[in-house]
C-alpha atoms as a PDB file:
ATOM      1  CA  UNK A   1       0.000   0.000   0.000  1.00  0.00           C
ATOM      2  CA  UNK A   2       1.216   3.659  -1.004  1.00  0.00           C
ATOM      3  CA  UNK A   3       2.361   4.965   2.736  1.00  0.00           C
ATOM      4  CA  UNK A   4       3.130   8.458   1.410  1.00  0.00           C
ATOM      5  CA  UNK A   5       0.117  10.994   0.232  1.00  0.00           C
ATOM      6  CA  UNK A   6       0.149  10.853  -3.940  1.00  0.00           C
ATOM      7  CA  UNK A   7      -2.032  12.232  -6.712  1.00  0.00           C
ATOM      8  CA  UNK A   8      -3.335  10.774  -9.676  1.00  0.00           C
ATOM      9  CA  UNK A   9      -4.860  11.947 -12.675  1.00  0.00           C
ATOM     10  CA  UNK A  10      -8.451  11.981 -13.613  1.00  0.00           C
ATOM     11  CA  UNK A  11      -8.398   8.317 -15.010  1.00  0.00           C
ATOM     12  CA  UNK A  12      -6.794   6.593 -12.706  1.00  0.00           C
ATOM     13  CA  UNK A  13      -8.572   4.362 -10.151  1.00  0.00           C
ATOM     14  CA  UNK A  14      -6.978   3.702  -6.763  1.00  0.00           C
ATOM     15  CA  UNK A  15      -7.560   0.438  -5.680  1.00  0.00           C
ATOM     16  CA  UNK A  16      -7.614  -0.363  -1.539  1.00  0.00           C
ATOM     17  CA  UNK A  17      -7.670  -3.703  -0.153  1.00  0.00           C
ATOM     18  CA  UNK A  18     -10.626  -4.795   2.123  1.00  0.00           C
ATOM     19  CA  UNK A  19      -8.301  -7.381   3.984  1.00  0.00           C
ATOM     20  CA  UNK A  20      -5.302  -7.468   4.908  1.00  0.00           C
ATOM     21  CA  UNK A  21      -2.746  -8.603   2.284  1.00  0.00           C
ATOM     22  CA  UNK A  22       0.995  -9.268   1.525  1.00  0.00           C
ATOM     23  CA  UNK A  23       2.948  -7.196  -1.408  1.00  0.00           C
ATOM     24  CA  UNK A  24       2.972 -10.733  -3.238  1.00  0.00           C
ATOM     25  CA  UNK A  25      -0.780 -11.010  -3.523  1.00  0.00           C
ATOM     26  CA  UNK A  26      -0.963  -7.608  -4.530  1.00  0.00           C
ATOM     27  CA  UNK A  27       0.794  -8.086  -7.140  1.00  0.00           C
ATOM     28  CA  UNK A  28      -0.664 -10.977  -8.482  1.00  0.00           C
ATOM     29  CA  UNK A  29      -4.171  -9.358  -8.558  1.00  0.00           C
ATOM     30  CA  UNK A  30      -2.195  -6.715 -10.061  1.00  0.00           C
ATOM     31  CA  UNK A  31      -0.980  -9.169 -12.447  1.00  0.00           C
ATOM     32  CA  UNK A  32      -4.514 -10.462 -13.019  1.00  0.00           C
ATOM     33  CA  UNK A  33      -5.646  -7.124 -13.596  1.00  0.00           C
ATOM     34  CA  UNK A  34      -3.295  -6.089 -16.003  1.00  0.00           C
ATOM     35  CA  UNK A  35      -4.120  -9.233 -18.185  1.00  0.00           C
ATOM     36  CA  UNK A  36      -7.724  -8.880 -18.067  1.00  0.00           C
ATOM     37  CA  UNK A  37      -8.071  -5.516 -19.259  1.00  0.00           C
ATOM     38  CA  UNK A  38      -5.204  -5.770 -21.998  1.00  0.00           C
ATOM     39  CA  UNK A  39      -7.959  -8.669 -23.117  1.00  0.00           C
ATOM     40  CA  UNK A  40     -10.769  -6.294 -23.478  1.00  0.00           C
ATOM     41  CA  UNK A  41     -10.238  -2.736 -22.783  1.00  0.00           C
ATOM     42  CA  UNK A  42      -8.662  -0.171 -24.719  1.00  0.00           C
ATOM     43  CA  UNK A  43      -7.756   3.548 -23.789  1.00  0.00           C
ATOM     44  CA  UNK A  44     -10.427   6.145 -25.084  1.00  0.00           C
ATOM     45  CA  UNK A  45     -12.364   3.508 -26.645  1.00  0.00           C
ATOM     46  CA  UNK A  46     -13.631   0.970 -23.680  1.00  0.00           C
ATOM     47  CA  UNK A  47     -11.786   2.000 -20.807  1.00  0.00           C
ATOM     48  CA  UNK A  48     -11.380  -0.111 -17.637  1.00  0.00           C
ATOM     49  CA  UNK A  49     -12.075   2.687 -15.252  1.00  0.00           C
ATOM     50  CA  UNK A  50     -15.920   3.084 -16.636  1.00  0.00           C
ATOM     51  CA  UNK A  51     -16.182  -0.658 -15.299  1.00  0.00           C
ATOM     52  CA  UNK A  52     -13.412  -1.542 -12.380  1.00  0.00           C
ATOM     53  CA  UNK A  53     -16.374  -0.340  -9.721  1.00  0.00           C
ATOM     54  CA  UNK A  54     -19.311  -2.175 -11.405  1.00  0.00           C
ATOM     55  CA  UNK A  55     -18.465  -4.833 -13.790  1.00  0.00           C
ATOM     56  CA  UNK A  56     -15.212  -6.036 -13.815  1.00  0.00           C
ATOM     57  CA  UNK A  57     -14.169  -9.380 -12.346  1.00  0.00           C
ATOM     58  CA  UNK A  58     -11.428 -11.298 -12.285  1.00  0.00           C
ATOM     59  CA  UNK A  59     -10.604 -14.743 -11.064  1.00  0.00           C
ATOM     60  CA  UNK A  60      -8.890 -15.848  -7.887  1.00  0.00           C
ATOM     61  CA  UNK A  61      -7.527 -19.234  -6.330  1.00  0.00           C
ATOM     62  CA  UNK A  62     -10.463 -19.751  -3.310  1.00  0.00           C
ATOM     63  CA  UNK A  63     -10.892 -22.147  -0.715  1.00  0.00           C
ATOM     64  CA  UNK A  64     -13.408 -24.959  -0.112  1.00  0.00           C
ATOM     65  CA  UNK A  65     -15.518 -22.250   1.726  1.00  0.00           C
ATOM     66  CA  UNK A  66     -15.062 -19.647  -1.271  1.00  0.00           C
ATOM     67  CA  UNK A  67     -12.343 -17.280   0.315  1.00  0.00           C
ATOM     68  CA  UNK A  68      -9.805 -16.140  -1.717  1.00  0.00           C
ATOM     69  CA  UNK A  69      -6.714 -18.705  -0.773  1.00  0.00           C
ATOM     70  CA  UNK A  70      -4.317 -15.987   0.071  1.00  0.00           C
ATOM     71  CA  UNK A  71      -1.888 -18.853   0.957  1.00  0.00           C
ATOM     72  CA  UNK A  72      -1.778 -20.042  -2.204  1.00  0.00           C
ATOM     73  CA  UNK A  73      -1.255 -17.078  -4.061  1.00  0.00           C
ATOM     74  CA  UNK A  74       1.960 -16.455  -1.331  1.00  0.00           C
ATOM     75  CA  UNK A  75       2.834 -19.595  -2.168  1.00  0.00           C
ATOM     76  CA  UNK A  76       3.005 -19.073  -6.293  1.00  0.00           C
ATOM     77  CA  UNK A  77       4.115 -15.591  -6.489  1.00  0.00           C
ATOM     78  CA  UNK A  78       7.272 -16.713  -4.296  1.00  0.00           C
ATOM     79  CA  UNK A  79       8.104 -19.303  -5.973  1.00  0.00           C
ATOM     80  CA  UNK A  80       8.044 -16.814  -9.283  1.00  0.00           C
ATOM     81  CA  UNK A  81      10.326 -14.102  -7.429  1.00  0.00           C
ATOM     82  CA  UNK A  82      12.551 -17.308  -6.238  1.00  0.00           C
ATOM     83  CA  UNK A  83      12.959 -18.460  -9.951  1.00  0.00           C
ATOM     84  CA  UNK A  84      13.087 -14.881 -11.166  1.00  0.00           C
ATOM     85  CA  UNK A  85      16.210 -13.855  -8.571  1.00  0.00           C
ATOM     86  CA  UNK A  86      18.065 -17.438  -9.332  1.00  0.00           C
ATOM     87  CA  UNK A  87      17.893 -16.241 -13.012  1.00  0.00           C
ATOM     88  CA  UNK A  88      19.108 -12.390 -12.506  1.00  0.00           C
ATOM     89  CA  UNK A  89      22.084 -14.156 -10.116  1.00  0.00           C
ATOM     90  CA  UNK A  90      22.891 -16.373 -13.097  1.00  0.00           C
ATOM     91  CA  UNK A  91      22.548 -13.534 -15.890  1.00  0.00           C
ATOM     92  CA  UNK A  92      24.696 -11.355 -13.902  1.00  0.00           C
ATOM     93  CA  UNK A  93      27.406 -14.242 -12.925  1.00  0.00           C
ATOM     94  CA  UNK A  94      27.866 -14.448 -17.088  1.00  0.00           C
ATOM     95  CA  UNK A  95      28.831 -11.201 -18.030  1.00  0.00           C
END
């Protein structure tokens, strides 16, 4: 979450979490929101800010009792940073 005051421009929604969360499922529902609007919104045309408040969904890992599986979402986007940092070490080892 953005500790320090900030302003944004007219389009630009600000999204707040209603539960607590770590960075690493933030940005994976970052992630997922990214994807889903590159899929079907375009800038001045259909924008995603007309619909982020009323329409827009995307599609999270839940649990048996249909609560987003935080846990699991840890879980994957840790792994990804793991892989991703093994990967920079190596790429920087070569040169």
């Amino acid at each position: 979450m953005q500790e320090e005051p900030f302003y944004t421009s007219q389009n630009v929604v600000v999204l707040i979490p209603k539960a607590e969360m770590s960075f690493l499922c933030k940005q994976f529902i970052a992630t997922a929101i990214f994807r889903e609007s590159q899929n079907n919104y375009r800038a001045f045309v259909k924008e995603l800010n007309a619909h982020i408040k009323t329409d827009f969904t995307i599609k999270l890992p839940i649990k048996a009792n249909d609560v987003p599986d935080y846990e699991f979402i840890e879980t994957y986007m840790a792994g990804i940073r793991d892989r991703a940092e093994i990967f920079f070490e190596k790429l920087a080892g070569c040169c």
